[in-house]
PDB file of N, CA and C in Angstrom:
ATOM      1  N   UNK A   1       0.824  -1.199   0.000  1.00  0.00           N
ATOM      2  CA  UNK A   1       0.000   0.000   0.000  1.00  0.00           C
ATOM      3  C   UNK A   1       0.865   1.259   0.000  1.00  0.00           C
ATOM      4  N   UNK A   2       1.766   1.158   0.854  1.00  0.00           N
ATOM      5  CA  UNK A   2       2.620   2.340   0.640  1.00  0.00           C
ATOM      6  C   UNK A   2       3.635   2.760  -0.409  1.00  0.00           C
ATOM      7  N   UNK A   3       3.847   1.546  -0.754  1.00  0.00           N
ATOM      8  CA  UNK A   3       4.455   1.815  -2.092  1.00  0.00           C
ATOM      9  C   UNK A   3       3.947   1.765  -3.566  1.00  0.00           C
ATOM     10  N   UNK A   4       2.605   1.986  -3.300  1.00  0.00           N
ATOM     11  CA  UNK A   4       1.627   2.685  -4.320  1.00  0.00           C
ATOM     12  C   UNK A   4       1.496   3.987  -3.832  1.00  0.00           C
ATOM     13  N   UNK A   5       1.765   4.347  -2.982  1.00  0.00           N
ATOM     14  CA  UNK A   5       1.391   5.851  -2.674  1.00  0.00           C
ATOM     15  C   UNK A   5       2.092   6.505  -3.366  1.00  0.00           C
ATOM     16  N   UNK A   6       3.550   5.775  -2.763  1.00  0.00           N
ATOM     17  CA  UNK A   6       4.944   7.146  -3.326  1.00  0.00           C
ATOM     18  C   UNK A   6       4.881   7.054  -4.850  1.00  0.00           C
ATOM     19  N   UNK A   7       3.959   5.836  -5.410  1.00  0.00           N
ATOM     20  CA  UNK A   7       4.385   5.601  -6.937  1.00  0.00           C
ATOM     21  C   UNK A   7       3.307   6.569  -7.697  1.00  0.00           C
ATOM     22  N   UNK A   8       2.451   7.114  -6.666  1.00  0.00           N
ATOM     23  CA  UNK A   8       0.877   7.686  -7.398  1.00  0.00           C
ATOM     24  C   UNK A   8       1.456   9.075  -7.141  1.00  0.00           C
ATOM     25  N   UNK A   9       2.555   9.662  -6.084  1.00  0.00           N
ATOM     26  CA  UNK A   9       2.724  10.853  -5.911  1.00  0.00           C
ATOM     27  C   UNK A   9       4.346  11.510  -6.673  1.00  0.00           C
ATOM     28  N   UNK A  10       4.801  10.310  -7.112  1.00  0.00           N
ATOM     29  CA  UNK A  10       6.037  10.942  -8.067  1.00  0.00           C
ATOM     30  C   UNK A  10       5.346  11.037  -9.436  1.00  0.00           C
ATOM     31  N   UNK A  11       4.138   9.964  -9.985  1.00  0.00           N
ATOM     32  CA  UNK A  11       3.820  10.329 -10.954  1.00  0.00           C
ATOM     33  C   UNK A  11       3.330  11.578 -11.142  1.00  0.00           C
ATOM     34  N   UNK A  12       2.756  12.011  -9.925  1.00  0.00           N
ATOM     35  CA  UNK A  12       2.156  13.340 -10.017  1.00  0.00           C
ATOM     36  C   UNK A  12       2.806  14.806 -10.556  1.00  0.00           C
ATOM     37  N   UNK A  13       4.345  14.265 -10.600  1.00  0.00           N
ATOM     38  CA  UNK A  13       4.905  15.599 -10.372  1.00  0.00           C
ATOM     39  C   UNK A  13       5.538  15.363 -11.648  1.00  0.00           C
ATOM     40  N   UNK A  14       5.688  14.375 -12.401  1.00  0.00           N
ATOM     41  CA  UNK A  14       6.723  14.005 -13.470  1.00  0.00           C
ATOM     42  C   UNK A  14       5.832  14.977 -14.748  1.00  0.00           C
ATOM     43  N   UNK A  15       6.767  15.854 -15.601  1.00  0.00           N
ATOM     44  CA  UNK A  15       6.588  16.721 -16.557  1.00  0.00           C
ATOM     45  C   UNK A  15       5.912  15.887 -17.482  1.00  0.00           C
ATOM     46  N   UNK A  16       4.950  15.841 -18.397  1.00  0.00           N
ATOM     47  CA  UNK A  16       4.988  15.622 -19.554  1.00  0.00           C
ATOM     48  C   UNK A  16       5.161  16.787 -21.097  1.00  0.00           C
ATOM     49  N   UNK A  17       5.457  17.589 -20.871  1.00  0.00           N
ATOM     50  CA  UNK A  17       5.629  18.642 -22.302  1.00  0.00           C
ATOM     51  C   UNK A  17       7.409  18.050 -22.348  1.00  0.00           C
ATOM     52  N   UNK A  18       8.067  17.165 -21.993  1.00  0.00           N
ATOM     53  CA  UNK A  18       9.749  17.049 -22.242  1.00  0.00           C
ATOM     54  C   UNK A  18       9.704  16.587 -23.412  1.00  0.00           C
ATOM     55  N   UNK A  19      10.530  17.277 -24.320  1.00  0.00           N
ATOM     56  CA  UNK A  19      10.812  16.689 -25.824  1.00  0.00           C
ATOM     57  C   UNK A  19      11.839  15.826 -25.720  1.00  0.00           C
ATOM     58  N   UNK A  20      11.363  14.554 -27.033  1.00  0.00           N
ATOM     59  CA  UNK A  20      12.475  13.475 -26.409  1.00  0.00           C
ATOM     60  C   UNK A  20      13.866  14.140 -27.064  1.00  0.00           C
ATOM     61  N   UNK A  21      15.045  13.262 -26.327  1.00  0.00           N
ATOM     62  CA  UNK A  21      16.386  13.560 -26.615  1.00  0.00           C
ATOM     63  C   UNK A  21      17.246  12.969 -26.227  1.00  0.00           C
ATOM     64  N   UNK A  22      18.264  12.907 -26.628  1.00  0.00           N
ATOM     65  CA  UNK A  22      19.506  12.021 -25.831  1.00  0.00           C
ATOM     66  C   UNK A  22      20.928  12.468 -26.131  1.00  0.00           C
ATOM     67  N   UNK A  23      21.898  11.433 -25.783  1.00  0.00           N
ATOM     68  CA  UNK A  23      23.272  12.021 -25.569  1.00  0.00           C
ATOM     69  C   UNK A  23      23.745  12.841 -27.505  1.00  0.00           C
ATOM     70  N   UNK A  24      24.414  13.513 -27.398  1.00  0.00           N
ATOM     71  CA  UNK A  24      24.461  13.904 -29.078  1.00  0.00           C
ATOM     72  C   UNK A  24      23.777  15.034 -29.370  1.00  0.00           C
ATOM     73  N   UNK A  25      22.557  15.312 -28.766  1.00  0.00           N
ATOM     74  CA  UNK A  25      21.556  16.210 -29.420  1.00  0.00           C
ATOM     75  C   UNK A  25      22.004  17.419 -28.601  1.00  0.00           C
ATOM     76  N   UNK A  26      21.406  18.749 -29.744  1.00  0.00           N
ATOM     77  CA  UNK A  26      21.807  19.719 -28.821  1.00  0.00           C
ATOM     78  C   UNK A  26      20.741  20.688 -28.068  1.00  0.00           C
ATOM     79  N   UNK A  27      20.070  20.688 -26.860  1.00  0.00           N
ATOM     80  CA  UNK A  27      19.152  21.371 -26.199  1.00  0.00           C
ATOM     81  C   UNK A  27      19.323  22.891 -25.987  1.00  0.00           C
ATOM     82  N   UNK A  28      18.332  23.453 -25.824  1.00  0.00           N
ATOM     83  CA  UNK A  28      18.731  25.019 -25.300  1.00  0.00           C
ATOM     84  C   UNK A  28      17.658  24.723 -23.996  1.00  0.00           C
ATOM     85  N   UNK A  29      18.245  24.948 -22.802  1.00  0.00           N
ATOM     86  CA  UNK A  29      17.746  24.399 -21.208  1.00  0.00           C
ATOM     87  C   UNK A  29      17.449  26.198 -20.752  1.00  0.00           C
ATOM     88  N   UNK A  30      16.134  26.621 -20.604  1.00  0.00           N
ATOM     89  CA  UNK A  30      15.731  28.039 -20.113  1.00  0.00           C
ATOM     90  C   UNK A  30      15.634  27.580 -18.364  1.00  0.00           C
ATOM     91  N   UNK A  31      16.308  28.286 -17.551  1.00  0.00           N
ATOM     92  CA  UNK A  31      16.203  27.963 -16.016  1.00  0.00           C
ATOM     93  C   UNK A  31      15.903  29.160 -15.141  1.00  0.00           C
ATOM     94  N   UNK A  32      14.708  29.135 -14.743  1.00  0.00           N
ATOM     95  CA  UNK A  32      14.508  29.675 -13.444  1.00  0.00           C
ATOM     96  C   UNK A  32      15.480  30.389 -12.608  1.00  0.00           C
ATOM     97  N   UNK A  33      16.219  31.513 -11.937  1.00  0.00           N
ATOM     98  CA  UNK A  33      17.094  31.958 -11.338  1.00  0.00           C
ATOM     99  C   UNK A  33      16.354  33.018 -11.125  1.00  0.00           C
ATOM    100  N   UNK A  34      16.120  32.837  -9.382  1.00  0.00           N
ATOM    101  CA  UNK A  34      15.535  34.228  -8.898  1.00  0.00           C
ATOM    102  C   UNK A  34      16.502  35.286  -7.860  1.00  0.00           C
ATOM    103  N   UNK A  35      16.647  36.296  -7.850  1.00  0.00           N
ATOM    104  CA  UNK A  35      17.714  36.842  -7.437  1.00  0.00           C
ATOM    105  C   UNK A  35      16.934  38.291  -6.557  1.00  0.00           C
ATOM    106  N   UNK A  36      17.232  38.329  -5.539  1.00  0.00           N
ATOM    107  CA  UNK A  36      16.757  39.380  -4.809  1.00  0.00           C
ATOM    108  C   UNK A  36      15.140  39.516  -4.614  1.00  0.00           C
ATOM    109  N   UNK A  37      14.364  38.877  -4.859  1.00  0.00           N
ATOM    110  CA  UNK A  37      13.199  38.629  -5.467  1.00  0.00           C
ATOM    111  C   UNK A  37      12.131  38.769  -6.345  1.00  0.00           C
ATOM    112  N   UNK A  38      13.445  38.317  -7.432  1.00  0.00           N
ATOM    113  CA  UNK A  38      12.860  39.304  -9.189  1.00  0.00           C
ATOM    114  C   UNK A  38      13.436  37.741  -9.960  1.00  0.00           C
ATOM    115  N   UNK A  39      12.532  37.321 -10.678  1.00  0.00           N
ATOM    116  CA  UNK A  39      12.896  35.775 -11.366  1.00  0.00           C
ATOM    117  C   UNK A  39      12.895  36.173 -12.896  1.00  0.00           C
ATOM    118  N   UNK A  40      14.392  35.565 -13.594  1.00  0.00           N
ATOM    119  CA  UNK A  40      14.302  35.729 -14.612  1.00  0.00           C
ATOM    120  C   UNK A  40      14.537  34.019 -15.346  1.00  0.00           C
ATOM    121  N   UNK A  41      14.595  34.125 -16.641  1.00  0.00           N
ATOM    122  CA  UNK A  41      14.902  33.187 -17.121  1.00  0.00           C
ATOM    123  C   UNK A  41      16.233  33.342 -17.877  1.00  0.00           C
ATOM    124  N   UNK A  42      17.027  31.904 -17.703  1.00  0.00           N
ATOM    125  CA  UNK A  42      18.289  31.846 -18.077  1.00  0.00           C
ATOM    126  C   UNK A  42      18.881  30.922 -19.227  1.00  0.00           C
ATOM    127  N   UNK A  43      19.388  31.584 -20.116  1.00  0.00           N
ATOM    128  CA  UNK A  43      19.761  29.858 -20.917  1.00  0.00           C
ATOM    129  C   UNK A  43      20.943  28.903 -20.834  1.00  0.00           C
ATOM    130  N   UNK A  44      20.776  27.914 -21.374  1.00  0.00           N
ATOM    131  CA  UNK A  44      21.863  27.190 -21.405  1.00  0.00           C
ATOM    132  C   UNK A  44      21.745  26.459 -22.454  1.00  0.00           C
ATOM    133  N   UNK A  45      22.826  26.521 -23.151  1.00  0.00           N
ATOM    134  CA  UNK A  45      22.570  26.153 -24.790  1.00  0.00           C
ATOM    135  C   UNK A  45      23.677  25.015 -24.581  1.00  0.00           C
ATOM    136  N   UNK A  46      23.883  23.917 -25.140  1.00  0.00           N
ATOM    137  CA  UNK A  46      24.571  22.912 -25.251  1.00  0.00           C
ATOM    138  C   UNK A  46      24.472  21.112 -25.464  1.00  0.00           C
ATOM    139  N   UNK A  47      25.235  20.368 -25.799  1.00  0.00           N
ATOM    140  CA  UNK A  47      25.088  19.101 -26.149  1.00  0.00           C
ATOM    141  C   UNK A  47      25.147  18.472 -24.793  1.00  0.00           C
ATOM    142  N   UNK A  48      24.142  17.074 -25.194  1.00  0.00           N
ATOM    143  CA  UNK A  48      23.528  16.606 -23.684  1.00  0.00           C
ATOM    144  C   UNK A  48      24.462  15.503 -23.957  1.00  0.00           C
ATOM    145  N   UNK A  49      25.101  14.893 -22.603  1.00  0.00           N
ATOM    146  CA  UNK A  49      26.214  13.838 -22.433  1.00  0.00           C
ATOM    147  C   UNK A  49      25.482  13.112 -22.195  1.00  0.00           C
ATOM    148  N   UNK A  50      24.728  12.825 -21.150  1.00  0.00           N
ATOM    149  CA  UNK A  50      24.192  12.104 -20.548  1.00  0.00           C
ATOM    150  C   UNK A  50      22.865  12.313 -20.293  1.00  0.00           C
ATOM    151  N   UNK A  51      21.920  10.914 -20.561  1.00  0.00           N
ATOM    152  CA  UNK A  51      21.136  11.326 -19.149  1.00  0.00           C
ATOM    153  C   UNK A  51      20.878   9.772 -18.364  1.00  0.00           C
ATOM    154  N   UNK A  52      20.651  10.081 -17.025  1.00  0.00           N
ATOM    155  CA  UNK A  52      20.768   9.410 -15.963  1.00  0.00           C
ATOM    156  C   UNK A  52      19.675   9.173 -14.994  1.00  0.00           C
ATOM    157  N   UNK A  53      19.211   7.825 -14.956  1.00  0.00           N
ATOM    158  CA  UNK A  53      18.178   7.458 -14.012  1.00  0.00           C
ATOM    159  C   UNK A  53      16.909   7.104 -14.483  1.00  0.00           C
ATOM    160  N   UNK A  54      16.016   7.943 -13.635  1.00  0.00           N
ATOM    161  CA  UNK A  54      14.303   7.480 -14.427  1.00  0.00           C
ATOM    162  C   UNK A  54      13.428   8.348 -13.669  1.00  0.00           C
ATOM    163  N   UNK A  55      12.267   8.117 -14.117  1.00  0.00           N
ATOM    164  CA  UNK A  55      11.126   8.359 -12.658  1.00  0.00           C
ATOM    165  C   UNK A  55      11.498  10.449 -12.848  1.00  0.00           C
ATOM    166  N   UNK A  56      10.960  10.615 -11.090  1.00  0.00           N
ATOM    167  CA  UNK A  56      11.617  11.679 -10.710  1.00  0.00           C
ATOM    168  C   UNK A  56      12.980  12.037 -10.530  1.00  0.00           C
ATOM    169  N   UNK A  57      13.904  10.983 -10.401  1.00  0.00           N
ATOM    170  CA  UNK A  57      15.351  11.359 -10.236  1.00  0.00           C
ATOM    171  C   UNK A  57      16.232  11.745 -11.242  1.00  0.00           C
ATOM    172  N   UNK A  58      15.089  11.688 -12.775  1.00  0.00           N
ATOM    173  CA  UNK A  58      15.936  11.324 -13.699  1.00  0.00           C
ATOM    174  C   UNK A  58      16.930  12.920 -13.998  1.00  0.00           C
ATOM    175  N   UNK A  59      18.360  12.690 -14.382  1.00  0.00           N
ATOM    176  CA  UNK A  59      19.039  13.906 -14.650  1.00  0.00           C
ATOM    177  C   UNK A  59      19.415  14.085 -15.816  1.00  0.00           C
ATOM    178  N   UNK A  60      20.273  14.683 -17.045  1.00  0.00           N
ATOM    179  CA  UNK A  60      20.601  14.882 -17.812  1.00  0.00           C
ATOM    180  C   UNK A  60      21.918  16.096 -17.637  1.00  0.00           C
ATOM    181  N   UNK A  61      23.122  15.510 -18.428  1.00  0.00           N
ATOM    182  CA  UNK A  61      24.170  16.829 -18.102  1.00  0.00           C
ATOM    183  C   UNK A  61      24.094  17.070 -19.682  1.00  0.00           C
ATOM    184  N   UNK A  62      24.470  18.525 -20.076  1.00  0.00           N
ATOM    185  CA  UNK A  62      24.460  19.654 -21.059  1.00  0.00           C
ATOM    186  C   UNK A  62      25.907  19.824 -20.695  1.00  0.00           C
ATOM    187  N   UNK A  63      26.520  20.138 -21.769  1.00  0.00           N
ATOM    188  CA  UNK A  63      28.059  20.709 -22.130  1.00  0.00           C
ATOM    189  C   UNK A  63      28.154  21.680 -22.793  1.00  0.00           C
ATOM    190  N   UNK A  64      28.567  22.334 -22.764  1.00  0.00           N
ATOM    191  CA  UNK A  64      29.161  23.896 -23.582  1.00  0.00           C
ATOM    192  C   UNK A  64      30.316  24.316 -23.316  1.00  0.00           C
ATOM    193  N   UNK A  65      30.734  25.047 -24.750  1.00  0.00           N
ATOM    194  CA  UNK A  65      32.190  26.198 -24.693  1.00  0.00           C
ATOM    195  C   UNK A  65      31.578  27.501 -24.782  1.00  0.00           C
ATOM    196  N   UNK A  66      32.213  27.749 -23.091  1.00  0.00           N
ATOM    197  CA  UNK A  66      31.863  29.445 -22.818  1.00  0.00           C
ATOM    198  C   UNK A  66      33.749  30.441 -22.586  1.00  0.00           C
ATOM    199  N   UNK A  67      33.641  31.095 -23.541  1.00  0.00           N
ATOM    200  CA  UNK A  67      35.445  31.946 -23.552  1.00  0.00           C
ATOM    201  C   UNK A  67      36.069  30.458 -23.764  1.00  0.00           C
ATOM    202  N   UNK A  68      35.834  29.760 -24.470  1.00  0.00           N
ATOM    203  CA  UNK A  68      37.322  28.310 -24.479  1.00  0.00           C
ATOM    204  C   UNK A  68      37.637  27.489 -23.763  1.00  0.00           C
ATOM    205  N   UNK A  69      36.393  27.719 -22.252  1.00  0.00           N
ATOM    206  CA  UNK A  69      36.637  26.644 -21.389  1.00  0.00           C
ATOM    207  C   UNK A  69      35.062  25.473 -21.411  1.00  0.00           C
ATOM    208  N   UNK A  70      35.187  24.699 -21.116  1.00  0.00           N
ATOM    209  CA  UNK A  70      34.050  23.686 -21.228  1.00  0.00           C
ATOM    210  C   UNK A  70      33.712  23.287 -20.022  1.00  0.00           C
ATOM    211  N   UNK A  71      32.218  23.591 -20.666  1.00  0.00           N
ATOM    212  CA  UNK A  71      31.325  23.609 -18.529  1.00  0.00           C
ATOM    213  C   UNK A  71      30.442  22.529 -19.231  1.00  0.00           C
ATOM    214  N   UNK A  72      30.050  21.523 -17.509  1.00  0.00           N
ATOM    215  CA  UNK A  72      29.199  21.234 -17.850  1.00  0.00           C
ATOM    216  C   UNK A  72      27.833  21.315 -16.579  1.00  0.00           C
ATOM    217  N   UNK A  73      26.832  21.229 -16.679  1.00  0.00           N
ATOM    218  CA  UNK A  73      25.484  21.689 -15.740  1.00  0.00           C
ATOM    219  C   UNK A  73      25.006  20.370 -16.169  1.00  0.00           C
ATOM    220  N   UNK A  74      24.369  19.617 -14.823  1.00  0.00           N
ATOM    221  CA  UNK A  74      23.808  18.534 -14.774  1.00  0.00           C
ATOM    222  C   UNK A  74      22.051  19.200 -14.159  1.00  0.00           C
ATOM    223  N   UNK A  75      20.954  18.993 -15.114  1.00  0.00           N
ATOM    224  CA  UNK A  75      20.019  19.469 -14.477  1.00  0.00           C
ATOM    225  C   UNK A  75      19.484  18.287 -14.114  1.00  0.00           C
ATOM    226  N   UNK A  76      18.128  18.353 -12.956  1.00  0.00           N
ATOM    227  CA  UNK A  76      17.164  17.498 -12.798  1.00  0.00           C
ATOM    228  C   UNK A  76      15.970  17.335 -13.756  1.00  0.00           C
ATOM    229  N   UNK A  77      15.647  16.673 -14.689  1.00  0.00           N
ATOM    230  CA  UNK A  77      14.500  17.085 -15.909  1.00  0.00           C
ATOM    231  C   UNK A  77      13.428  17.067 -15.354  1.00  0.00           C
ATOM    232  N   UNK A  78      12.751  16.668 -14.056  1.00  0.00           N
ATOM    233  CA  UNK A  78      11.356  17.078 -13.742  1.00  0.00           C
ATOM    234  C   UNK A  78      11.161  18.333 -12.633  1.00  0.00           C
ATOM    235  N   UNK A  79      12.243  19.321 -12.830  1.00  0.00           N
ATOM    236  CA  UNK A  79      12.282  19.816 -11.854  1.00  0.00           C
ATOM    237  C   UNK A  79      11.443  21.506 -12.319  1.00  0.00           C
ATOM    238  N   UNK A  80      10.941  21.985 -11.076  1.00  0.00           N
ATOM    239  CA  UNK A  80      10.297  23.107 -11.425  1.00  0.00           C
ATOM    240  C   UNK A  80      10.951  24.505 -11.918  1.00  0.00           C
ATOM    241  N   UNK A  81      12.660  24.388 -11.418  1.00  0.00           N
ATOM    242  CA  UNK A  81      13.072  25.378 -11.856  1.00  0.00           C
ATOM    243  C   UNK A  81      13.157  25.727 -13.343  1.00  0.00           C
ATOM    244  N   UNK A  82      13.290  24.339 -13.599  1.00  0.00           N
ATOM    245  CA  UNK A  82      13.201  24.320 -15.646  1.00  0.00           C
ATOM    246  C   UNK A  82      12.003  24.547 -15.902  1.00  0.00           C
ATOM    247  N   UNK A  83      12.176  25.875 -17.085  1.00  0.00           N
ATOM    248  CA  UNK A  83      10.938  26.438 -17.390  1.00  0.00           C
ATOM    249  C   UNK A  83      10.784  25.792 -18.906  1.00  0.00           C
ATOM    250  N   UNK A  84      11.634  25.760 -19.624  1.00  0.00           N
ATOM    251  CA  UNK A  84      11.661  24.954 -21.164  1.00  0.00           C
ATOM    252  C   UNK A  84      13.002  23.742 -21.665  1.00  0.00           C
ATOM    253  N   UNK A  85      12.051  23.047 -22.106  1.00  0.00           N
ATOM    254  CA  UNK A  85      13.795  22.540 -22.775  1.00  0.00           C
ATOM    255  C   UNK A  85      13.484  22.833 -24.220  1.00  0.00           C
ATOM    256  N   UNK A  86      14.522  23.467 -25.022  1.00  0.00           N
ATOM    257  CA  UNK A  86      13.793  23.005 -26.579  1.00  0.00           C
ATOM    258  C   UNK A  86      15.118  21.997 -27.241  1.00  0.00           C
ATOM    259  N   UNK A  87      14.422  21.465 -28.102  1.00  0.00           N
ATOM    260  CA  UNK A  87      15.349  20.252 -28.947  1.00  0.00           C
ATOM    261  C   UNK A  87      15.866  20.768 -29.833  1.00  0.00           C
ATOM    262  N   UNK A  88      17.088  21.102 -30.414  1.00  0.00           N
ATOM    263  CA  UNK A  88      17.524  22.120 -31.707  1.00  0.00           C
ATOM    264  C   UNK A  88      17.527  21.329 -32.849  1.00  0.00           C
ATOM    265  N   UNK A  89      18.205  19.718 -32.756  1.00  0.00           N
ATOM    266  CA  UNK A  89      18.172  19.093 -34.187  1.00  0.00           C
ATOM    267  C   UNK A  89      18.139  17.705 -33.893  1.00  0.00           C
ATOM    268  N   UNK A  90      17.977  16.698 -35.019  1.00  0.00           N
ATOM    269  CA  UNK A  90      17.592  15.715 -34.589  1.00  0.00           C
ATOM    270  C   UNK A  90      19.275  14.936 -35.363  1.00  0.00           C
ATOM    271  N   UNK A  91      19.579  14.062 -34.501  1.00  0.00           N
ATOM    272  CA  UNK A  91      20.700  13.285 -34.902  1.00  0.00           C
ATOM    273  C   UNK A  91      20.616  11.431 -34.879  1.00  0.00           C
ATOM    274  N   UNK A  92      21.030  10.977 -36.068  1.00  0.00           N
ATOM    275  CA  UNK A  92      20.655   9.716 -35.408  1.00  0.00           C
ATOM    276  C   UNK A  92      22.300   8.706 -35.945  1.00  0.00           C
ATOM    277  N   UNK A  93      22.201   7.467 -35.734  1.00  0.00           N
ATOM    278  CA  UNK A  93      23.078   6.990 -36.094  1.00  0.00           C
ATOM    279  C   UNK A  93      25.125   7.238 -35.910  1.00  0.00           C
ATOM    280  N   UNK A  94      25.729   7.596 -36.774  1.00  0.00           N
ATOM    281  CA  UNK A  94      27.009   8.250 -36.309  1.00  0.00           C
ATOM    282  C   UNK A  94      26.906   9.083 -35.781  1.00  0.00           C
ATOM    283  N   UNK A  95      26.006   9.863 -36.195  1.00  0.00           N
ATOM    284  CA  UNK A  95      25.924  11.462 -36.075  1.00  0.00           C
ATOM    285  C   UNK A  95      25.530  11.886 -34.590  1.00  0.00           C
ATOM    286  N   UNK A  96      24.839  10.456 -33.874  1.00  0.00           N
ATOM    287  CA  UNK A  96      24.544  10.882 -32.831  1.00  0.00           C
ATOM    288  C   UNK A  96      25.839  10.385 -31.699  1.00  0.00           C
ATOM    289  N   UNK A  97      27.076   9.915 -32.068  1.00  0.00           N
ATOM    290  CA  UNK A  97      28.162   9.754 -31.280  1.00  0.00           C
ATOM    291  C   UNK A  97      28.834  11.343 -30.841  1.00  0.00           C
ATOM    292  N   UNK A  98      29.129  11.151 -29.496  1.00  0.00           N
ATOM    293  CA  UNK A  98      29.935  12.034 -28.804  1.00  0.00           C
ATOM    294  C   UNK A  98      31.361  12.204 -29.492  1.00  0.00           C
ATOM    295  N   UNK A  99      31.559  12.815 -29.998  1.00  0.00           N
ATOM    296  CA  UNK A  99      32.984  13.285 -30.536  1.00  0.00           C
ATOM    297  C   UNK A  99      34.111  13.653 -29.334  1.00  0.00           C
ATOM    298  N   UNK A 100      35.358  13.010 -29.323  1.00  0.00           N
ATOM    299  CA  UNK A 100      36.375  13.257 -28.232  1.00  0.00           C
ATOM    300  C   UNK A 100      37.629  13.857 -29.060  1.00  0.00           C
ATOM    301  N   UNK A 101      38.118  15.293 -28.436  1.00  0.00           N
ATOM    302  CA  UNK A 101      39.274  16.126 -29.192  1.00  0.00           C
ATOM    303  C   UNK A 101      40.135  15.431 -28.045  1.00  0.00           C
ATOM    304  N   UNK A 102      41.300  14.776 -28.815  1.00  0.00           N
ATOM    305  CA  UNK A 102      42.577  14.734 -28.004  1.00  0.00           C
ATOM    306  C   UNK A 102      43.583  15.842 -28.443  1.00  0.00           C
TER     307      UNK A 102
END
């Protein structure tokens, strides 16, 4: 019984507007950041490495070159601070392999 509860109350919260995507593709991630108590929205443009888990826990990390250095931001995908994800292109096959510069 109780573990129909927690299963009826994570479904509750899990997003459905997420466009599908995976490692390869490149997202633009708009995030929530409220500051002094004035909320704006923020982007984050970059190729997704990963994503990780399932359910509510599930995460996804985004990579980008900002000035020549490479960041990466691991978000939570059902989380409220994410206000959009959008999908920029669709890749499949080679095209969807992670490229490594040595």
């Amino acid at each position: 019984m109780n573990n129909n509860l927690v299963k009826e109350i994570e479904k509750s919260q899990l997003k459905t507007d997420i466009p599908s995507f995976s490692s390869g593709d490149t997202v633009n991630v708009y995030v929530r950041i409220i500051e002094n108590g004035k909320e704006r929205l923020q982007l984050f443009q970059g190729v997704v490495m990963a994503r990780v888990g399932g359910g509510v826990g599930e995460t996804f990390i985004v990579r980008k070159i900002s000035n020549g250095i490479g960041v990466e931001r691991t978000f939570p995908l059902h989380s409220p601070s994410i206000s959009k994800i959008f999908y920029l292109r669709e890749r499949s096959g080679k095209a969807a392999r992670i490229k490594t510069v040595l």
